[in-house]
C-alpha atoms as a PDB file:
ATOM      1  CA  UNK A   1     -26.698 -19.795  53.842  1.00  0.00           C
ATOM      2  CA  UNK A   2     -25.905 -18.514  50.358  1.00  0.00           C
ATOM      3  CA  UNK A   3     -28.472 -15.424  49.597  1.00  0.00           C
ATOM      4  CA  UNK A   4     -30.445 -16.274  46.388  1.00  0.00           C
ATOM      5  CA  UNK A   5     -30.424 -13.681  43.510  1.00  0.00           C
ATOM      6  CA  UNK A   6     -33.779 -12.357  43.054  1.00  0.00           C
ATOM      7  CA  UNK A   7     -34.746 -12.342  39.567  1.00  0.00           C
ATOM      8  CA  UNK A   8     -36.257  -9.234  37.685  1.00  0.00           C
ATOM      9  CA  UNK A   9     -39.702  -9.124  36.869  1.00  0.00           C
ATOM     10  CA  UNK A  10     -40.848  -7.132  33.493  1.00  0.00           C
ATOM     11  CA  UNK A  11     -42.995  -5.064  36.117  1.00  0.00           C
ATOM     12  CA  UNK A  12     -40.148  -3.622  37.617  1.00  0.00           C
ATOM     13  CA  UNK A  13     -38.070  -3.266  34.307  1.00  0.00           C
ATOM     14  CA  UNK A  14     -40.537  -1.140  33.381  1.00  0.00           C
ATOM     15  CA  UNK A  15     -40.716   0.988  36.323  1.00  0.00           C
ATOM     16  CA  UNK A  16     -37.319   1.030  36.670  1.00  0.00           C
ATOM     17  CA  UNK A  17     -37.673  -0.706  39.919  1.00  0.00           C
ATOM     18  CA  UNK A  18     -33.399  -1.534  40.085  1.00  0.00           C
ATOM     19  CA  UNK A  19     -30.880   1.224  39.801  1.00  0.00           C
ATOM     20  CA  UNK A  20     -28.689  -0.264  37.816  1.00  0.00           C
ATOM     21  CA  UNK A  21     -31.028  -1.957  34.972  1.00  0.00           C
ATOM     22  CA  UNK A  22     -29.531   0.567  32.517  1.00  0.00           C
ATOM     23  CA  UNK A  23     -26.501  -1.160  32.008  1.00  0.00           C
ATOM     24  CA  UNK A  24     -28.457  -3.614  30.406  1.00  0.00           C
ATOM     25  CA  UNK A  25     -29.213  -1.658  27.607  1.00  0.00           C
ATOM     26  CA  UNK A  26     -26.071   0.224  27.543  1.00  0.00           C
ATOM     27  CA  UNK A  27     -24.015  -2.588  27.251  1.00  0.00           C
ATOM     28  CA  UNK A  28     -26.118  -3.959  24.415  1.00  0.00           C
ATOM     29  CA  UNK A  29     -25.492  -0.788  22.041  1.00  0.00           C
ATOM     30  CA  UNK A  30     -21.693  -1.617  23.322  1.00  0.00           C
ATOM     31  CA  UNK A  31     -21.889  -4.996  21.744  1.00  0.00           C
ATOM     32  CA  UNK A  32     -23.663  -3.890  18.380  1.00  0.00           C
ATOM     33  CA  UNK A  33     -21.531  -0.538  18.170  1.00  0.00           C
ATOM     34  CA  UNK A  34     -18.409  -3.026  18.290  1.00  0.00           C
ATOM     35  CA  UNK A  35     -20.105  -5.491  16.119  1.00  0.00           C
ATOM     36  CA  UNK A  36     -20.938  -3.148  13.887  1.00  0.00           C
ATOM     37  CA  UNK A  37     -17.411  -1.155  13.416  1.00  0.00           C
ATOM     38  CA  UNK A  38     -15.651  -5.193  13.216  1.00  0.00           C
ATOM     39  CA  UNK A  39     -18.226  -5.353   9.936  1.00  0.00           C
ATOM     40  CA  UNK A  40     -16.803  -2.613   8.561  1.00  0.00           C
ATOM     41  CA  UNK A  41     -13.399  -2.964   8.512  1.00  0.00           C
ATOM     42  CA  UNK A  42     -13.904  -6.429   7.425  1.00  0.00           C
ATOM     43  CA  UNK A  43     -15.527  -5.090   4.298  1.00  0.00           C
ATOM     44  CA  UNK A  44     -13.085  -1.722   3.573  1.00  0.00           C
ATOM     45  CA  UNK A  45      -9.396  -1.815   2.365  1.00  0.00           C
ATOM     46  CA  UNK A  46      -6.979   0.562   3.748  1.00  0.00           C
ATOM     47  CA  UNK A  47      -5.407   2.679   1.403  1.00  0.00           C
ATOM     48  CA  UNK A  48      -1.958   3.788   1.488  1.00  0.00           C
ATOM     49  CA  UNK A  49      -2.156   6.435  -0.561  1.00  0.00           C
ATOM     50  CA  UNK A  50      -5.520   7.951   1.024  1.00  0.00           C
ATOM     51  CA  UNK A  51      -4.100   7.555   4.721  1.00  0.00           C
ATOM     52  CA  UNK A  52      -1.083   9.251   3.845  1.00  0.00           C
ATOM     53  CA  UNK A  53      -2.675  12.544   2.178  1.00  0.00           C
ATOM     54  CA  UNK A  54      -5.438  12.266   5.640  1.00  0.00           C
ATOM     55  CA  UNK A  55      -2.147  12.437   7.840  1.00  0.00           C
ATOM     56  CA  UNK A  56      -0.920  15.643   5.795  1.00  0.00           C
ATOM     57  CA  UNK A  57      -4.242  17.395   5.982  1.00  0.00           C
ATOM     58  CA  UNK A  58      -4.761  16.944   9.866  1.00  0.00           C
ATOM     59  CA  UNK A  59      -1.022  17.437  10.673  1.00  0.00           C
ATOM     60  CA  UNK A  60      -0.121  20.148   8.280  1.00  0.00           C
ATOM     61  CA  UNK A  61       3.212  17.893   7.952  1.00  0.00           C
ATOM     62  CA  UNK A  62       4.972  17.518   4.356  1.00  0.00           C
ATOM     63  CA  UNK A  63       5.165  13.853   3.131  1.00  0.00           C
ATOM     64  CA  UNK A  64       7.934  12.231   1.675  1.00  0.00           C
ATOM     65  CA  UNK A  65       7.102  10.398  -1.227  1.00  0.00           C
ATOM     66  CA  UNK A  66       7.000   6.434  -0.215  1.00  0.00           C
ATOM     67  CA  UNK A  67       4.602   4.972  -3.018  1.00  0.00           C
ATOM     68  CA  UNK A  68       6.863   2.622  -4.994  1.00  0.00           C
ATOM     69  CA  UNK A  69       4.911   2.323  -7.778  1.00  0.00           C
ATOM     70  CA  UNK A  70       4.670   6.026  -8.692  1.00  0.00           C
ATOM     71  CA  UNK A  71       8.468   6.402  -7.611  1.00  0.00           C
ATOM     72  CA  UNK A  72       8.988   3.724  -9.929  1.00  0.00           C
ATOM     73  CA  UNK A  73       7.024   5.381 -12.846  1.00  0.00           C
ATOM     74  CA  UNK A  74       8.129   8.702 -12.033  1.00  0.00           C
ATOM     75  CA  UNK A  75      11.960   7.210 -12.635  1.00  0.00           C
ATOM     76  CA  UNK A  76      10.717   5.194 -16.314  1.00  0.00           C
ATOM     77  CA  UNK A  77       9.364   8.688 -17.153  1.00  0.00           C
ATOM     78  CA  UNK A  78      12.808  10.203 -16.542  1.00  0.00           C
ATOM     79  CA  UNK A  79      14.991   7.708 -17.948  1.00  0.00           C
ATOM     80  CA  UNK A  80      12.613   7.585 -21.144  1.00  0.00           C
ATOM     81  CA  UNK A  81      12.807  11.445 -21.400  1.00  0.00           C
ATOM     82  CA  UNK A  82      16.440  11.308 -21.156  1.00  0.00           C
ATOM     83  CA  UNK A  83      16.475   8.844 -23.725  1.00  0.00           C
ATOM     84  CA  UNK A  84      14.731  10.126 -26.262  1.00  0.00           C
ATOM     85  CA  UNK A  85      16.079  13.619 -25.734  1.00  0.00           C
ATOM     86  CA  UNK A  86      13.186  14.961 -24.042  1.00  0.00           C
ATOM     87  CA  UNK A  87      14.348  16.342 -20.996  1.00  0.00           C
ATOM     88  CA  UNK A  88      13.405  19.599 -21.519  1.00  0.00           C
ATOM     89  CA  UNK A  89      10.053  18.861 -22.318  1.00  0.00           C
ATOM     90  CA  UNK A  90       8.902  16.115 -20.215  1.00  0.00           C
ATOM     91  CA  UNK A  91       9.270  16.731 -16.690  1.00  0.00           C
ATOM     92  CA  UNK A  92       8.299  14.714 -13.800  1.00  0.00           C
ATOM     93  CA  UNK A  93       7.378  15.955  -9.608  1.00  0.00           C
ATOM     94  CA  UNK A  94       6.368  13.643  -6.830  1.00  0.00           C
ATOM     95  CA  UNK A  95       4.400  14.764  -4.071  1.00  0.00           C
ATOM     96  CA  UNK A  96       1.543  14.602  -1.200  1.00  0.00           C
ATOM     97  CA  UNK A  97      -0.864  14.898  -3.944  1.00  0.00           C
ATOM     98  CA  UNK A  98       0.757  12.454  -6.630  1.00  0.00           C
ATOM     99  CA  UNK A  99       2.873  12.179  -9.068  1.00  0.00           C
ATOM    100  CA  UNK A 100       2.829  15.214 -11.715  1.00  0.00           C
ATOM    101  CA  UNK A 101       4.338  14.831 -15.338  1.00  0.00           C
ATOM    102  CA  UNK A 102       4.698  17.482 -17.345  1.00  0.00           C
ATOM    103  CA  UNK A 103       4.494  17.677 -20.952  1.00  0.00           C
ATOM    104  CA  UNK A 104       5.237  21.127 -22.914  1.00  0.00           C
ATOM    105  CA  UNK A 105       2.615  22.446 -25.074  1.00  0.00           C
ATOM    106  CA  UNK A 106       5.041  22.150 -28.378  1.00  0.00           C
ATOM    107  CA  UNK A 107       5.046  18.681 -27.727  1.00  0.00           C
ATOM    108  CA  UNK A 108       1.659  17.829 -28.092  1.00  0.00           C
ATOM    109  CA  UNK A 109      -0.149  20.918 -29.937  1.00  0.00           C
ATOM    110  CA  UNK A 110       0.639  23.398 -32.403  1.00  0.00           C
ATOM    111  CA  UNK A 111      -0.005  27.140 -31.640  1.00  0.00           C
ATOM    112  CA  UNK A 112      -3.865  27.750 -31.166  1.00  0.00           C
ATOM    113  CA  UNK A 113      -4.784  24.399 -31.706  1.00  0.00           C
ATOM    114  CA  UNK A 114      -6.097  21.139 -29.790  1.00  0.00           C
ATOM    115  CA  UNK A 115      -5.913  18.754 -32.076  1.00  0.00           C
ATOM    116  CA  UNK A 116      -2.194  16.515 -30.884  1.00  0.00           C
ATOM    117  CA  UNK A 117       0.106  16.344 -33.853  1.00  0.00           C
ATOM    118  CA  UNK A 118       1.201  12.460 -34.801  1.00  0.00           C
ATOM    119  CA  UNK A 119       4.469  13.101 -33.012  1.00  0.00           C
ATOM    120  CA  UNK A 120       3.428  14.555 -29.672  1.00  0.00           C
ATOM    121  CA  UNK A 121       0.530  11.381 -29.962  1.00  0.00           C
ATOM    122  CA  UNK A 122       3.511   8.801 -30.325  1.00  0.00           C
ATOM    123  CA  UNK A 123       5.358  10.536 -27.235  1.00  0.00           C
ATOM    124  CA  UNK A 124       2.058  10.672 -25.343  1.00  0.00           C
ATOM    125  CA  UNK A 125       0.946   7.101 -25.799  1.00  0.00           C
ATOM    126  CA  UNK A 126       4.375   6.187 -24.820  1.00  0.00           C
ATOM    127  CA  UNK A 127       3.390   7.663 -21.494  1.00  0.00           C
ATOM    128  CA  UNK A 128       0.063   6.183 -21.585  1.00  0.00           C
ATOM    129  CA  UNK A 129       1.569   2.665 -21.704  1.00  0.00           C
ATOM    130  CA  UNK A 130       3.852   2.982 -18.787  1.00  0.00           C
ATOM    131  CA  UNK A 131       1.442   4.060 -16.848  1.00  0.00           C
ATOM    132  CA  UNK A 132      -0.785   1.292 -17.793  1.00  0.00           C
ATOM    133  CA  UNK A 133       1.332  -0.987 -14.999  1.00  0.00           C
ATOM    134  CA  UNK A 134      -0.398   1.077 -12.369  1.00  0.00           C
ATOM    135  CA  UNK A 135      -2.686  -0.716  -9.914  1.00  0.00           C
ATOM    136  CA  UNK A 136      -6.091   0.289 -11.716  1.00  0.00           C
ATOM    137  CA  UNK A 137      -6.526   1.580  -7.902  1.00  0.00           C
ATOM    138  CA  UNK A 138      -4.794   4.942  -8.986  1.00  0.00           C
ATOM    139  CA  UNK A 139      -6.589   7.953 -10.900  1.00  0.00           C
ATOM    140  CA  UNK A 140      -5.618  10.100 -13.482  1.00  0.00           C
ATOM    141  CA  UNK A 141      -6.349  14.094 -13.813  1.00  0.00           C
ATOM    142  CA  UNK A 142      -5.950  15.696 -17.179  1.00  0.00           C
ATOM    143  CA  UNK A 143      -4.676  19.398 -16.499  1.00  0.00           C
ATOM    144  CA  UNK A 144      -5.089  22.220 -19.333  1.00  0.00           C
ATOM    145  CA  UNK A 145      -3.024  25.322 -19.493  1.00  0.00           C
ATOM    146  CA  UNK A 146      -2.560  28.061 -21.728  1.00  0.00           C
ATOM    147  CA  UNK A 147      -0.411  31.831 -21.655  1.00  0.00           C
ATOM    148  CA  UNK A 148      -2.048  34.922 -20.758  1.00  0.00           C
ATOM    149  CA  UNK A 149      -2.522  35.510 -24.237  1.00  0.00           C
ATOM    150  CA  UNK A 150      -6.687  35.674 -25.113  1.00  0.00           C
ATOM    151  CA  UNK A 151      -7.559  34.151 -28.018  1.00  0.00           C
ATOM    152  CA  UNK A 152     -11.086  34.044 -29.746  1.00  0.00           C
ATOM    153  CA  UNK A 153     -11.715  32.287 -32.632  1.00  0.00           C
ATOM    154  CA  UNK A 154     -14.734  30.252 -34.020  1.00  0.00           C
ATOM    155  CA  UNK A 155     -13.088  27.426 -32.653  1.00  0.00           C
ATOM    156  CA  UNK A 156     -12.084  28.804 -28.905  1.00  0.00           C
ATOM    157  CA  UNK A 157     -13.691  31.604 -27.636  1.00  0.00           C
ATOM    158  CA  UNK A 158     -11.261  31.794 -24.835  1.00  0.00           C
ATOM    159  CA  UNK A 159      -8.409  30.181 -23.383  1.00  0.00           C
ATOM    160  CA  UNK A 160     -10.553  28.131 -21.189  1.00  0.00           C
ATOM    161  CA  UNK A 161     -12.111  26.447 -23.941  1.00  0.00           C
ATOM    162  CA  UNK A 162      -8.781  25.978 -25.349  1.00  0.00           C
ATOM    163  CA  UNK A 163      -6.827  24.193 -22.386  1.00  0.00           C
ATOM    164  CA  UNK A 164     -10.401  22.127 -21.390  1.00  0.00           C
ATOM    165  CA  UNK A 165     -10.193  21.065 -25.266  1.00  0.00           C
ATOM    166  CA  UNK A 166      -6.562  19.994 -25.013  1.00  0.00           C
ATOM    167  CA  UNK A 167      -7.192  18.212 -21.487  1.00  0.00           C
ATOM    168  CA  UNK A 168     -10.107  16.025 -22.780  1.00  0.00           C
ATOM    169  CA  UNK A 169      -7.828  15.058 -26.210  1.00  0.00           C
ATOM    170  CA  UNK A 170      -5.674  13.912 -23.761  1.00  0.00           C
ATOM    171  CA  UNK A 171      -7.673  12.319 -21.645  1.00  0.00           C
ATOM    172  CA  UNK A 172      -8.993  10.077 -24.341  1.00  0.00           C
ATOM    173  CA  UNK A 173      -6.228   8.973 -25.098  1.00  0.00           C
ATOM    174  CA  UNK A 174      -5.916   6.904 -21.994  1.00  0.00           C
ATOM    175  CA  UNK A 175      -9.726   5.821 -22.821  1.00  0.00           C
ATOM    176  CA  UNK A 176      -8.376   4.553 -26.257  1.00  0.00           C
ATOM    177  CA  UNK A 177      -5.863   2.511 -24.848  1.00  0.00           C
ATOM    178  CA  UNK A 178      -7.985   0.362 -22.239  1.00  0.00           C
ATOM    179  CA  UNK A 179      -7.631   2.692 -18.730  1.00  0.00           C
ATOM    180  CA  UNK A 180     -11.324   2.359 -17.472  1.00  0.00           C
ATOM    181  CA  UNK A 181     -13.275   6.027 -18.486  1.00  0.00           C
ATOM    182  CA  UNK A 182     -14.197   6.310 -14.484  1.00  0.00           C
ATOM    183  CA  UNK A 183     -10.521   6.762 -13.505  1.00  0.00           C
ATOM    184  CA  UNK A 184     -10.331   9.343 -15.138  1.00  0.00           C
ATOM    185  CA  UNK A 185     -11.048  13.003 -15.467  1.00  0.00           C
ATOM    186  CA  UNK A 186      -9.645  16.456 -17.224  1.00  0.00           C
ATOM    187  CA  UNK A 187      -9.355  19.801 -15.525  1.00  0.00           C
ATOM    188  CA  UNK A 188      -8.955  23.366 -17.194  1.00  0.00           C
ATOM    189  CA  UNK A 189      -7.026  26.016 -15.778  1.00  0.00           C
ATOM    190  CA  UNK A 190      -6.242  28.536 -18.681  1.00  0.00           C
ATOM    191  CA  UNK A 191      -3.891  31.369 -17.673  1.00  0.00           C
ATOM    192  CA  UNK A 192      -4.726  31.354 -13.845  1.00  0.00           C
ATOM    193  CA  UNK A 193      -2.184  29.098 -12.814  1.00  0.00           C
ATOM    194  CA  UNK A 194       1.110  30.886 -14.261  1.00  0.00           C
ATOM    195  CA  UNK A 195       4.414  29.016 -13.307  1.00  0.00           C
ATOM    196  CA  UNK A 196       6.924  30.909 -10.854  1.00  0.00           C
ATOM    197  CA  UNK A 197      10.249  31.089 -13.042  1.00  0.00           C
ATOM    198  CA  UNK A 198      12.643  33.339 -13.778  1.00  0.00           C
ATOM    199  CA  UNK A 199      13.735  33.391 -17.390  1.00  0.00           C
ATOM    200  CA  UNK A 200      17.799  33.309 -18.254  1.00  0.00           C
ATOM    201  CA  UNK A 201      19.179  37.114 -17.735  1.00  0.00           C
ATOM    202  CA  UNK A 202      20.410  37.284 -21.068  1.00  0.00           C
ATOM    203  CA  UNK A 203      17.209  37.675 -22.714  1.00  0.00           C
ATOM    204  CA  UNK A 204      15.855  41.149 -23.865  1.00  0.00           C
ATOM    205  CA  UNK A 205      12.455  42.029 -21.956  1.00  0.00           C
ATOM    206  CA  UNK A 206      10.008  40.904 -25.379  1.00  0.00           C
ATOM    207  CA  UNK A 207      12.095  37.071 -25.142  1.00  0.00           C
ATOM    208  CA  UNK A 208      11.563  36.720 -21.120  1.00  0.00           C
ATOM    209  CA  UNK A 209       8.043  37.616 -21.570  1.00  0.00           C
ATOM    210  CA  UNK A 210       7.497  35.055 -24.416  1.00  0.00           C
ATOM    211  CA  UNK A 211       9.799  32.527 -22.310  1.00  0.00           C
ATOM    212  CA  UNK A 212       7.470  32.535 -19.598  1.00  0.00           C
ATOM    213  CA  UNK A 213       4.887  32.103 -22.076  1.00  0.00           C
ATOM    214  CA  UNK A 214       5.935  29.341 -23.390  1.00  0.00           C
ATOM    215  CA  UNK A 215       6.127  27.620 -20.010  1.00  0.00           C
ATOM    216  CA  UNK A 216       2.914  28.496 -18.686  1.00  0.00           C
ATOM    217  CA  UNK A 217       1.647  26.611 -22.104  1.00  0.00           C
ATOM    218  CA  UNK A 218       1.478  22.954 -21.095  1.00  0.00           C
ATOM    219  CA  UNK A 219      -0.150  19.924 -19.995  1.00  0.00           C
ATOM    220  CA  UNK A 220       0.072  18.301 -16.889  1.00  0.00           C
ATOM    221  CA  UNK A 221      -0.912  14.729 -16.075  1.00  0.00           C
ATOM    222  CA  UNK A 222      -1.261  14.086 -12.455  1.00  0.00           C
ATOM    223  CA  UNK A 223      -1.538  10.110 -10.966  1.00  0.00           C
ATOM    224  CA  UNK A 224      -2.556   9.884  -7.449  1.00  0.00           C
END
C-alpha cells in the first residue's frame, strides 16, 4: 500500500512544524529574482561601446579600437584633412575612451579671442557634418585649452574663462546644426593639460618655448 502524502496545515506552517517548509519560500524569491532580472534585460540594450570601456576598467587591459563607425569617421577626418591641406592642423586619435580630433587653436580663433573666425567656422562645420552620420547613440565633449600664458582682460579674466569660452562656441555649433543639446557637453582645461612634445632641435630656446605654446593652444573634440 502506497503511503499517502500528508498535507500541511497553516497551523504547522506557522510553527514551523516541517523542516524543510523553507524551501517554499526560498524558491519563490528564486522564481521572482529570475523573473525579475529576464524583465530587465528585455527592456535594456547592450552597448558596445559601454561594455568595452567596463572590460578596460576591471581588467586594466588596453583596447583595440573595433567601433566601425568612429574608425570610419576617424579615416573621413583624415582623408578630408589631407585634402584640404590640413594635416598639420587637424589631427585625429582613437582610443578606449573615443575618438579624439584635434583642431589647432589658429584654426578656429585668433590670439586672445573666442569668437571662431569665418574660416576656422567653415572647417569646423565641415567636421560637424561628418559627424552628423553618427548613431545619435554617441556623445560629444567639447575640450578647451590654452598656453601657460595668463591673460586678464575685461573679457577673460583667466585662461579658464578663455578655453571654457572657446569650448561652448564650439559646442554650439553642433547645437546649430541639429545634434540634440543633451549629447552634448564642453569641458575647460586651460594650461593644466600641457602636451608631451619635443620641439625640432633647430630652434633657439625663445622658438621651442613658443612651439610648445602653440601646441598646447587647441581644441579637442572627443566622440565616444
Amino acid at each position: 500500500m502506497s503511503r499517502r502524502r500528508r498535507q500541511v496545515s497553516w497551523a504547522e506552517l506557522r510553527s514551523g512544524g516541517s523542516a524543510d517548509l523553507w524551501l517554499i519560500s526560498y524558491s519563490d524569491m528564486l522564481t521572482l529574482l529570475l523573473a525579475f532580472f529576464v524583465l530587465i534585460l528585455s527592456v535594456s540594450q547592450v552597448s558596445k561601446r559601454e561594455f568595452e570601456r567596463l572590460r578596460v576598467a576591471i581588467t586594466h587591459r588596453p583596447s583595440t579600437p573595433s567601433d566601425d563607425q568612429l574608425q570610419k569617421l576617424s579615416q573621413s577626418v583624415d582623408a578630408w584633412a589631407v585634402r584640404e591641406h590640413l594635416s598639420q592642423q587637424i589631427t585625429t586619435s582613437l582610443g578606449p575612451d573615443g575618438l579624439r580630433v584635434q583642431f589647432a587653436n589658429t584654426l578656429l580663433f585668433d590670439s586672445g579671442r573666442a569668437t571662431i573666425h569665418p574660416s576656422g567656422e567653415q572647417v569646423l562645420l565641415r567636421f560637424v557634418d561628418m559627424s552628423r552620420s553618427l548613431d545619435p547613440a554617441y556623445r560629444i565633449a567639447v575640450e578647451g585649452y590654452s598656453d601657460d600664458v595668463p591673460i586678464k582682460n575685461p573679457q577673460f579674466r583667466s585662461n579658464w574663462a578663455l578655453s571654457s569660452a572657446r569650448a561652448v562656441e564650439v559646442l554650439e555649433r553642433f547645437i546649430e546644426r541639429g545634434i540634440d543639446k543633451g549629447r552634448v557637453s564642453a569641458e575647460a582645461f586651460a594650461d593644466t593639460r600641457p602636451v608631451d612634445a619635443v620641439p625640432p632641435a633647430h630652434l633657439a630656446a625663445a622658438e621651442r618655448k613658443e612651439f610648445i605654446r602653440s601646441l598646447n593652444r587647441r581644441v579637442i573634440i572627443r566622440v565616444y
